[in-house]
C-alpha atoms as a PDB file:
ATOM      1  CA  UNK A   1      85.641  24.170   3.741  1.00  0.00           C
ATOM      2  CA  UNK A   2      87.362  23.055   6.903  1.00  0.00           C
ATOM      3  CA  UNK A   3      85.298  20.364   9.483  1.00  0.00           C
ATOM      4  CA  UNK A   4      85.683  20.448  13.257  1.00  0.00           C
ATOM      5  CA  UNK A   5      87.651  17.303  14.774  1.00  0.00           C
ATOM      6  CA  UNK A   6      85.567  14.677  16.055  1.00  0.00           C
ATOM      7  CA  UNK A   7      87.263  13.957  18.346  1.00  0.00           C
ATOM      8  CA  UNK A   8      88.971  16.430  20.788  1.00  0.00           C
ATOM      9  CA  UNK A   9      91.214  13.185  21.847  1.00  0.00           C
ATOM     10  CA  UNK A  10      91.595  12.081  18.612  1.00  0.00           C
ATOM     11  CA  UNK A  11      90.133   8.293  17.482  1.00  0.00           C
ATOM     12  CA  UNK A  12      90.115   6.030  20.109  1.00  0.00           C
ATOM     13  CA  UNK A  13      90.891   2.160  19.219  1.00  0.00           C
ATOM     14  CA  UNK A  14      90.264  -0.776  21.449  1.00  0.00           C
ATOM     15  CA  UNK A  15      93.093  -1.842  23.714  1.00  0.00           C
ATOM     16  CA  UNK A  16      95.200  -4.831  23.299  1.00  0.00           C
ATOM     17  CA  UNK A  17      96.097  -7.064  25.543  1.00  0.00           C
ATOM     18  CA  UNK A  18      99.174  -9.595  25.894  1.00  0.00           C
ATOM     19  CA  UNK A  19      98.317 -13.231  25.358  1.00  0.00           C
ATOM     20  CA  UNK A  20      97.098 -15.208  28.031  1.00  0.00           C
ATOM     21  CA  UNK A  21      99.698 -17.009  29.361  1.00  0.00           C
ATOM     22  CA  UNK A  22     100.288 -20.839  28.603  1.00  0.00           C
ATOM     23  CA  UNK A  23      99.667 -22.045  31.884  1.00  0.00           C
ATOM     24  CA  UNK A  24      96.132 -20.321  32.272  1.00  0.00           C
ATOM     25  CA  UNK A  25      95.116 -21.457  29.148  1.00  0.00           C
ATOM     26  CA  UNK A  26      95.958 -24.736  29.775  1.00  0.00           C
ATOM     27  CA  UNK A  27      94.091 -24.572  33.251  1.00  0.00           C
ATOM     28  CA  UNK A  28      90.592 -23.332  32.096  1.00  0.00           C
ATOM     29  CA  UNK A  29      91.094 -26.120  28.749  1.00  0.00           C
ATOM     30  CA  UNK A  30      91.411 -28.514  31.939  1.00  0.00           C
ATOM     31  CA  UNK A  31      88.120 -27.094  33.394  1.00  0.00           C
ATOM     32  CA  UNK A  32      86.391 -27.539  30.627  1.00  0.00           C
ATOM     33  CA  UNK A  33      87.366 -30.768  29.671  1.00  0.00           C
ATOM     34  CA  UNK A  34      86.025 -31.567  33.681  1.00  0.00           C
ATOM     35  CA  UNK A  35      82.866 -30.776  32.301  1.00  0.00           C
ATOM     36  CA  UNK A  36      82.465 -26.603  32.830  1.00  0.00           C
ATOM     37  CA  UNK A  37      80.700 -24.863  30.395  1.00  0.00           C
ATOM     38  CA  UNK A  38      82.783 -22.160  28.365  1.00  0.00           C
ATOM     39  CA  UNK A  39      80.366 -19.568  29.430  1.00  0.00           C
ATOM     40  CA  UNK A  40      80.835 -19.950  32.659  1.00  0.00           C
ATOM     41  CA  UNK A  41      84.873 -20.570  32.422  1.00  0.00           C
ATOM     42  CA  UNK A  42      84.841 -17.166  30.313  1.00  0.00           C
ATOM     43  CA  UNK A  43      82.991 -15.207  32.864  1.00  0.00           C
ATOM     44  CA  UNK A  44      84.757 -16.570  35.888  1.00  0.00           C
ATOM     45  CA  UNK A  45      88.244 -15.774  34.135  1.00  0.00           C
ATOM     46  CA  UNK A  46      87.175 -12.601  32.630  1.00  0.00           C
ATOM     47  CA  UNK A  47      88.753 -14.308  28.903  1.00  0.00           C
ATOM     48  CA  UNK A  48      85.910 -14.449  25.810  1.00  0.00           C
ATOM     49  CA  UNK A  49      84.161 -17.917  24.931  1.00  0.00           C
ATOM     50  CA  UNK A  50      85.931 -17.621  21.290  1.00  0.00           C
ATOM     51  CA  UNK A  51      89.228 -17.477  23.348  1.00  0.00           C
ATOM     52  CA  UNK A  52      88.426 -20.960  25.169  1.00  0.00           C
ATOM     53  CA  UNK A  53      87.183 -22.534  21.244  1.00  0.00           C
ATOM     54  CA  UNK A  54      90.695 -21.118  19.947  1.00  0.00           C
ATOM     55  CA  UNK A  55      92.611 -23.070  22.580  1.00  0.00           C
ATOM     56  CA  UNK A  56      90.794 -26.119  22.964  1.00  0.00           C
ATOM     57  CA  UNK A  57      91.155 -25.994  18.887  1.00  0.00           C
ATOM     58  CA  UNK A  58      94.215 -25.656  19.140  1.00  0.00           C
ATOM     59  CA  UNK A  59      94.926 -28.224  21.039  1.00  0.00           C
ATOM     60  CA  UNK A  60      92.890 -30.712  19.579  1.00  0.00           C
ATOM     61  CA  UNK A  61      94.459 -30.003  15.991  1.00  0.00           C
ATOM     62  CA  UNK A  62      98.265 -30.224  16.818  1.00  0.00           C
ATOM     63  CA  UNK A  63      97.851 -33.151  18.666  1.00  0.00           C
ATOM     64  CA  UNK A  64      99.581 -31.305  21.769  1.00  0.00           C
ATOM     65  CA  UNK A  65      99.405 -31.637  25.475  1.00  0.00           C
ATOM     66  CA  UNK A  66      99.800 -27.479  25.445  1.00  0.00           C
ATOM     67  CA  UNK A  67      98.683 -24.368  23.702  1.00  0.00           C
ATOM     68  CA  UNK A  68     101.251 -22.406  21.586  1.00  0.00           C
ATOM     69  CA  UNK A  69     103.977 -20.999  23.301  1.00  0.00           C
ATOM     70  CA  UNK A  70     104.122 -17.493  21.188  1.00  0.00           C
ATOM     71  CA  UNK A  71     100.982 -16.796  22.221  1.00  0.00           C
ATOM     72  CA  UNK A  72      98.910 -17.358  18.791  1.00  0.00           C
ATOM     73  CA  UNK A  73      95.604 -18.581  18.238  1.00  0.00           C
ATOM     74  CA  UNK A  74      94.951 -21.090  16.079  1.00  0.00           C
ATOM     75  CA  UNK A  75      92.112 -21.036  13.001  1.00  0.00           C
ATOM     76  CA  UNK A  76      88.886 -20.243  15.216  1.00  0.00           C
ATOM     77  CA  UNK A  77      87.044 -22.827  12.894  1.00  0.00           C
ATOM     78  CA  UNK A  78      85.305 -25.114  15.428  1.00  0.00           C
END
């Protein structure tokens, strides 16, 4: 027995994007640290609330002035 495709496009993943750049994350960190909320940092800069944890984690737990430079997120444990 053969099935029909379910897809006429085929299976459709979502889409990756490159890292946010060191410099932005570093700027919105800065905004929140001023006191913005990580909703509102996340909806202004179009990045997720997770996102904003995982840097602001990640700067807090290396002891760093500056997110990675490679781009990767640290443990999202917060």
């Amino acid at each position: 027995m053969e099935f029909p495709p379910l897809c006429e496009k085929g299976p459709t993943m979502p889409k990756s994007r490159p890292p946010y750049p060191p410099e932005f994350r570093e700027r919105v960190i800065e905004l929140l640290k001023a006191g913005r909320s990580g909703k509102s940092l996340a909806r202004e800069f179009g990045c997720t609330e997770q996102s904003i944890r995982n840097w602001k984690e990640q700067l807090e737990g290396s002891g760093s002035s500056a997110p990675s430079r490679n781009g990767e997120l640290s443990d999202p444990r917060i």
